[in-house]
Protein backbone atom coordinates (compact mmCIF):
# COMPACT_ATOMS: atom_id res chain seq x y z
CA UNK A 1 2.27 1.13 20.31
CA UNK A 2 1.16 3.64 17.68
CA UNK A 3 2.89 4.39 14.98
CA UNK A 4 1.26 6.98 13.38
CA UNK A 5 -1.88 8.97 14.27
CA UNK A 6 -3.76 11.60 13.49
CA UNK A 7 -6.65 13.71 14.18
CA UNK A 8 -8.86 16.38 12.09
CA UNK A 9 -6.11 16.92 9.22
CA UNK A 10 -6.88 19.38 6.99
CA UNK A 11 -5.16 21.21 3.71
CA UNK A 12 -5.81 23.19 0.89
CA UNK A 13 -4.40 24.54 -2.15
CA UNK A 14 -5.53 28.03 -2.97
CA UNK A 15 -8.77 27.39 -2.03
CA UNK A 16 -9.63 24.32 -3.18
CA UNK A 17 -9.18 21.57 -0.33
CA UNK A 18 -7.30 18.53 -0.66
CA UNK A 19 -7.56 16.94 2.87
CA UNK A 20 -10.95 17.55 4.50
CA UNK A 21 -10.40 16.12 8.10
CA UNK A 22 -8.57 12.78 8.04
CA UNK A 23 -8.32 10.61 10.99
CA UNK A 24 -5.67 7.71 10.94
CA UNK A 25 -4.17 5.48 13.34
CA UNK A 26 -1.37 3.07 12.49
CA UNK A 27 -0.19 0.71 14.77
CA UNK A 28 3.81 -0.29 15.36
CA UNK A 29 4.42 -3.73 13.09
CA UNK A 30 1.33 -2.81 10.83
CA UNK A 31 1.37 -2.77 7.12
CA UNK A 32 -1.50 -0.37 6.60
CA UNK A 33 -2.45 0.38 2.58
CA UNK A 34 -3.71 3.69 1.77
CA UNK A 35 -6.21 3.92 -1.19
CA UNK A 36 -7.46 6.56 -3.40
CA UNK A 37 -8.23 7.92 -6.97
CA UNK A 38 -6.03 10.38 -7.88
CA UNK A 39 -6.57 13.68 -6.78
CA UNK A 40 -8.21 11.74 -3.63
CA UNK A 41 -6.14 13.76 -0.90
CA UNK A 42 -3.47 10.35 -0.62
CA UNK A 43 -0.75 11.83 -1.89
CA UNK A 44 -1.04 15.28 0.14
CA UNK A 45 -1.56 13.42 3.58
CA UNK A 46 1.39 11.13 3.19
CA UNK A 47 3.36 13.70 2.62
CA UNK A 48 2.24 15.77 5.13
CA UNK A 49 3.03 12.22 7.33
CA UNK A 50 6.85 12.67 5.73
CA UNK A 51 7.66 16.17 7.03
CA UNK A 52 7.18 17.17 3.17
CA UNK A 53 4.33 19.62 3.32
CA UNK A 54 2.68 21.64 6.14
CA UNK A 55 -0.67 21.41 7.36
CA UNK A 56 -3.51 23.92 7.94
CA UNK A 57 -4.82 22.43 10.99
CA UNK A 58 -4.94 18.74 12.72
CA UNK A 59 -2.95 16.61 14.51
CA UNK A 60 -0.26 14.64 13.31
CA UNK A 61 2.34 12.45 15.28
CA UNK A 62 4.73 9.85 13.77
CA UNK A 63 6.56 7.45 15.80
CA UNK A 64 6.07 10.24 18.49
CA UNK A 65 7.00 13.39 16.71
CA UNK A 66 5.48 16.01 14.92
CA UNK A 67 6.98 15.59 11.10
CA UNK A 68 6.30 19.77 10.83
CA UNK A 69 9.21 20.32 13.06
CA UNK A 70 11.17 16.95 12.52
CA UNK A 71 14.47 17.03 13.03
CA UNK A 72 17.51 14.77 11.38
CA UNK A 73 17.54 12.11 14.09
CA UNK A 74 13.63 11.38 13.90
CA UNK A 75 14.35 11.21 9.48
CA UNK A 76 16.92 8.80 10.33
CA UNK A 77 14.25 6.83 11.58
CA UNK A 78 11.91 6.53 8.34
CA UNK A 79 12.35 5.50 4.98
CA UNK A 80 10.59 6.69 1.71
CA UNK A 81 10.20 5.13 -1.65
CA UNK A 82 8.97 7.92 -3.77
CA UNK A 83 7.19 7.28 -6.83
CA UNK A 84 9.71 8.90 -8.38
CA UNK A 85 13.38 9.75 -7.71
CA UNK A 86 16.42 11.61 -8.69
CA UNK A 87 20.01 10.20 -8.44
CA UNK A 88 23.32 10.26 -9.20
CA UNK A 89 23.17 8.15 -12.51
CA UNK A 90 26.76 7.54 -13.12
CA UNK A 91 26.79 5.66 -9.68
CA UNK A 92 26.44 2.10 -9.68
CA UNK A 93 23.70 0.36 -7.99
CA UNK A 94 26.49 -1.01 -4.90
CA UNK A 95 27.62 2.40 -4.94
CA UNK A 96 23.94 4.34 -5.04
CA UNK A 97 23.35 1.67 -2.29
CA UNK A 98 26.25 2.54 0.22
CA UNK A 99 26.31 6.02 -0.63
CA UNK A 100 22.84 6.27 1.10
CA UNK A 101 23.88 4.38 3.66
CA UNK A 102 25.78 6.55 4.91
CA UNK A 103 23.35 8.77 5.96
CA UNK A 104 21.80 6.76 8.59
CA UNK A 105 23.46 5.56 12.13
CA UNK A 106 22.91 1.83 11.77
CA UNK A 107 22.44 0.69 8.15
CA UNK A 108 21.70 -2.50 6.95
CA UNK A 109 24.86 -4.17 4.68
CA UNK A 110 24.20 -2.67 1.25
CA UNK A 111 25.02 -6.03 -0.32
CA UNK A 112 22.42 -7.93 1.50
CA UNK A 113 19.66 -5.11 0.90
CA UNK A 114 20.10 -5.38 -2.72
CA UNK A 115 19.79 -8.85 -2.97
CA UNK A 116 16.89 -8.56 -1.17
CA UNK A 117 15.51 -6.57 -4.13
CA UNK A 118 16.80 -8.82 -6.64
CA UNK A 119 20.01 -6.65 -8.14
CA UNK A 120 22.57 -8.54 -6.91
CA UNK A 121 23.55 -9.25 -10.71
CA UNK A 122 22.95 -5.71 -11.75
CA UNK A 123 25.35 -4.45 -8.53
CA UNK A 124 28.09 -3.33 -10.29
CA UNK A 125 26.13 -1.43 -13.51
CA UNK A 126 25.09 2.12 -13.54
CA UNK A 127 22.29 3.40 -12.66
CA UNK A 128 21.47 4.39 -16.15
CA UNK A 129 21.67 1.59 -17.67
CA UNK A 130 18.98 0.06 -15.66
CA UNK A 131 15.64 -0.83 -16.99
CA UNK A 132 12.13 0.72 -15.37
CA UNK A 133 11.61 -2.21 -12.90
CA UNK A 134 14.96 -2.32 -12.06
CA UNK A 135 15.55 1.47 -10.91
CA UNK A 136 12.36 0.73 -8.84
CA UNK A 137 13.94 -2.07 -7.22
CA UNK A 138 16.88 0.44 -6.61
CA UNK A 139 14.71 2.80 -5.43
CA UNK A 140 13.18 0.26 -3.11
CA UNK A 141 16.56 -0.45 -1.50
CA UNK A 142 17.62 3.13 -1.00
CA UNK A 143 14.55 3.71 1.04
CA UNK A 144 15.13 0.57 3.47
CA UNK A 145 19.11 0.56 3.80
CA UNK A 146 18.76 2.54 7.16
CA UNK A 147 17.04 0.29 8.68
CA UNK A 148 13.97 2.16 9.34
CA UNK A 149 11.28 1.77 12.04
CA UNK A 150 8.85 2.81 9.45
CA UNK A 151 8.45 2.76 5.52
CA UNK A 152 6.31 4.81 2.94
CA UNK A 153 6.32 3.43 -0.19
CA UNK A 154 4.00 4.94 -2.53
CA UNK A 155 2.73 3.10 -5.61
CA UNK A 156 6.31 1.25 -4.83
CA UNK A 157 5.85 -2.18 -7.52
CA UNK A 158 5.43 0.04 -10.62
CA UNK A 159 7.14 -1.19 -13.81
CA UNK A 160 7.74 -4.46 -11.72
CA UNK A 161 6.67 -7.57 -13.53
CA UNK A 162 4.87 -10.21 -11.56
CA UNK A 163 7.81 -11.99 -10.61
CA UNK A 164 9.47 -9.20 -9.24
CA UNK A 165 6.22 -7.80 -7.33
CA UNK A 166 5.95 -11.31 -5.38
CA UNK A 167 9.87 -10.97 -4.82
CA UNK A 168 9.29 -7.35 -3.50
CA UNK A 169 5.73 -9.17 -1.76
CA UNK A 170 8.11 -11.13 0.35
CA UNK A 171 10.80 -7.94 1.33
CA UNK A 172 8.28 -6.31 2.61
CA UNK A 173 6.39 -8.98 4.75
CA UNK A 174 9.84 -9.77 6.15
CA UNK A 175 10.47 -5.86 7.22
CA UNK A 176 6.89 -5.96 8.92
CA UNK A 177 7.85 -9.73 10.50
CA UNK A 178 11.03 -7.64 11.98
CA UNK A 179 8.63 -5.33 13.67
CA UNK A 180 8.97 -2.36 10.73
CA UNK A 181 5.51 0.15 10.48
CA UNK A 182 4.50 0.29 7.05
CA UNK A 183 2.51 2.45 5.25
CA UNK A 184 1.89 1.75 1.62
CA UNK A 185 0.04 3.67 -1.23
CA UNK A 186 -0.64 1.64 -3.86
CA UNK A 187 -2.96 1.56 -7.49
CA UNK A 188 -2.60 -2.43 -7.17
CA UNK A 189 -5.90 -3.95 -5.32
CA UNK A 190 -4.37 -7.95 -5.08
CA UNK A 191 -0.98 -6.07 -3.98
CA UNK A 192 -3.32 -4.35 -1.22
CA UNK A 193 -5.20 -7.70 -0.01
CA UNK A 194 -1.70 -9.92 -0.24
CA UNK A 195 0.05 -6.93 1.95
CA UNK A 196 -1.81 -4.99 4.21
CA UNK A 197 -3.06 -5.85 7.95
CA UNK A 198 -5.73 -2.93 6.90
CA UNK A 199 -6.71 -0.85 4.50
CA UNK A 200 -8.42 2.81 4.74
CA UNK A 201 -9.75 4.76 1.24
CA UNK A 202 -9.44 8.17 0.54
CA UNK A 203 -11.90 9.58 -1.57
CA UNK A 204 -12.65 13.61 -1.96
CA UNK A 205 -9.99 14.48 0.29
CA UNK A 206 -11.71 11.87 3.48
CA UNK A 207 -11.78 8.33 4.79
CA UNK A 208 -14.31 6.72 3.45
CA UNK A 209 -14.10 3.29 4.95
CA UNK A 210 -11.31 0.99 6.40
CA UNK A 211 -10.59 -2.04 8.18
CA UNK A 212 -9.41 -5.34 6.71
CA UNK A 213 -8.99 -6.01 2.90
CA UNK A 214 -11.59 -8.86 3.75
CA UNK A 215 -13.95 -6.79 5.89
CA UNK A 216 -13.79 -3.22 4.38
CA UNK A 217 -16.86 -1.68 3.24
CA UNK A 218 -18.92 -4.66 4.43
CA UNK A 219 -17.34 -7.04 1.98
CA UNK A 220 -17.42 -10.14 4.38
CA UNK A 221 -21.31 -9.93 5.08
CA UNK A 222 -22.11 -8.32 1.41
CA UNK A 223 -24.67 -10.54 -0.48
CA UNK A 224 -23.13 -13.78 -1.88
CA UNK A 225 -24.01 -13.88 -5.97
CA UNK A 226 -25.29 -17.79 -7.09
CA UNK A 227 -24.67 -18.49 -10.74
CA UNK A 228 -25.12 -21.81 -12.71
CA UNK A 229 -26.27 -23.26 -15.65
CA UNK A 230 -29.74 -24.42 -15.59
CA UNK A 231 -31.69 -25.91 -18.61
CA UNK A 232 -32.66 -23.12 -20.17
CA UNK A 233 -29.95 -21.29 -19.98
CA UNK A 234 -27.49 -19.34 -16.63
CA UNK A 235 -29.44 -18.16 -13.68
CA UNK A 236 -28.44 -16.30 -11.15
CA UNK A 237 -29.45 -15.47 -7.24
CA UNK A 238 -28.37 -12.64 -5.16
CA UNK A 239 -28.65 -13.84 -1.40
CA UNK A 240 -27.14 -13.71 2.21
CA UNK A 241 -27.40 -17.72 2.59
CA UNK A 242 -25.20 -19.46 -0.50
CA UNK A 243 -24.64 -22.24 1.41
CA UNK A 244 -28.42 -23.07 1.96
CA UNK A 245 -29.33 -21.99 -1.16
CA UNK A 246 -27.00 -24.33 -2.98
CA UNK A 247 -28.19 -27.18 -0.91
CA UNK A 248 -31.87 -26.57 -1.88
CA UNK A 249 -31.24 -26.22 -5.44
CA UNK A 250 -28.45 -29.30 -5.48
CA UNK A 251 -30.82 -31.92 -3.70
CA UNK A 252 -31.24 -34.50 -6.74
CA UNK A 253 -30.02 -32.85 -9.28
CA UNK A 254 -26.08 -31.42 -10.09
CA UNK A 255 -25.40 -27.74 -10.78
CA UNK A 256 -23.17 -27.48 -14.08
CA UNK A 257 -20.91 -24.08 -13.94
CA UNK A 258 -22.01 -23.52 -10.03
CA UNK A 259 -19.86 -20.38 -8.28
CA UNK A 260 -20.46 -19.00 -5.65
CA UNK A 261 -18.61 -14.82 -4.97
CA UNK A 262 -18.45 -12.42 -3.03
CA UNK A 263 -18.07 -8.81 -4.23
CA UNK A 264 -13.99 -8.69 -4.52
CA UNK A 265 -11.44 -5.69 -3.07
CA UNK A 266 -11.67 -4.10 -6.58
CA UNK A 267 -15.55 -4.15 -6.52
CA UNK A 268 -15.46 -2.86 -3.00
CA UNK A 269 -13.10 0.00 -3.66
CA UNK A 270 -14.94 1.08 -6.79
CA UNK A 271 -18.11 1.53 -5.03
CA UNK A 272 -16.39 3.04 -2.22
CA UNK A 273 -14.78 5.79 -4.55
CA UNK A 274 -18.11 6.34 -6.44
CA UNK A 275 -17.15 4.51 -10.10
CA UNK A 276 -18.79 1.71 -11.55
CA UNK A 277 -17.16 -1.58 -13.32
């Protein structure tokens, strides 16, 4: 039931490493979001994941095959959304859509796959006349018209605007509801939390935490900040027990501007990678 996993991964550019021992597992079904500051080691180790790039040493098996000695049956069997992509740009989006279709065994119907991205109305104009969210929606549909078992889609919503990104939301939480693995690289925090089963972050080329968007890095037991507006002026309390704090301080009395937060995903993250707010 795993997807994708791997063990010890390392690589390096001319001496200067990029991946410095990764260890992953992904399980079948999962939407798993890989995060990182650039130069992190996420790009390098999903493409090592894609069959792009070889490894120095490690372990790496996708959906039960080495991707360093892949061959055309097991690509049939993924799908990649690149961050960026090259194409035929005199095609139209129907035929950009069919013409990739071709390429796989059991494609899904080209005309359903780009509604699904929302360029049903845009099927019959050229590629380059489409705007920057659009060819990203075109992009999006080229890497799932195959029907594959899993998806990479790295930093896949950018130039989408937030309409489009909750349309795109939905495509891929029905892939995962049809049992597709995906993996998902993204600059996007909310896109992260409203996605992903799990999340794992990259930082200096290793994993520095993971689990669940809610629980990573300690986020669900992390100190709970207090803030209102007392008399002379806002106070605020750092502590593990809001919820008997705010029922000490609210007996008699009411608690103008009273919230009550945890640290969020992007607060989380930024720690994780070493930056402050």
């Amino acid at each position: 039931m795993t997807a994708i996993q791997v063990r010890g991964l390392h690589k390096s550019y001319n001496g200067t490493v990029a991946v410095a021992g990764v260890d992953l597992d992904i399980s079948e079904g999962e939407v798993f979001a890989l995060l990182g500051p650039n130069g992190a080691g996420k790009t390098t180790t999903v493409e090592i994941l894609e069959g792009h790039r070889r490894r120095d040493s490690g372990e790496v098996s996708v959906l039960g095959v080495d991707p360093g000695s892949a061959t055309r049956a097991w690509r049939a069997r993924i799908g990649i959304v690149l961050q960026t992509a090259n194409d035929a740009a005199e095609l139209t989006v129907r035929e950009s859509v069919r013409h990739y279709a071709g390429y796989y065994p059991s494609p899904a119907n080209p005309d359903e796959v780009i509604e699904q991205v929302g360029l049903t109305q845009k099927a019959n104009t050229r590629v380059k006349a489409l705007s920057g969210g659009q060819r990203r929606r075109l992009d999006v549909a080229l890497g799932v018209v195959g029907r594959p078992e899993l998806v990479f889609l790295d930093e896949p919503t950018t130039g989408f605007d937030p309409e489009a990104r909750r349309q795109f939301w939905e495509l891929i939480r029905t892939l995962a509801a049809g049992g597709t693995t995906v993996l998902l690289t993204t600059h996007y925090l909310d896109e992260a939390e409203a996605l992903a089963d799990r999340v794992a972050v990259i930082a200096g080329g290793r994993i520095v935490a993971e689990g669940t968007p809610a629980t990573l890095g300690g986020r669900s037991t992390a100190k709970a900040t207090v803030r209102w507006q007392g008399p002379d002026g806002p106070e605020t309390v750092l502590t593990d027990t809001p919820t008997a704090l705010v029922t000490q301080l609210s007996q008699g009395r009411e608690l103008p501007e009273l919230t009550v937060t945890r640290p969020s995903l992007e607060d989380t993250y930024l720690e994780l990678i070493g930056e402050k707010r």
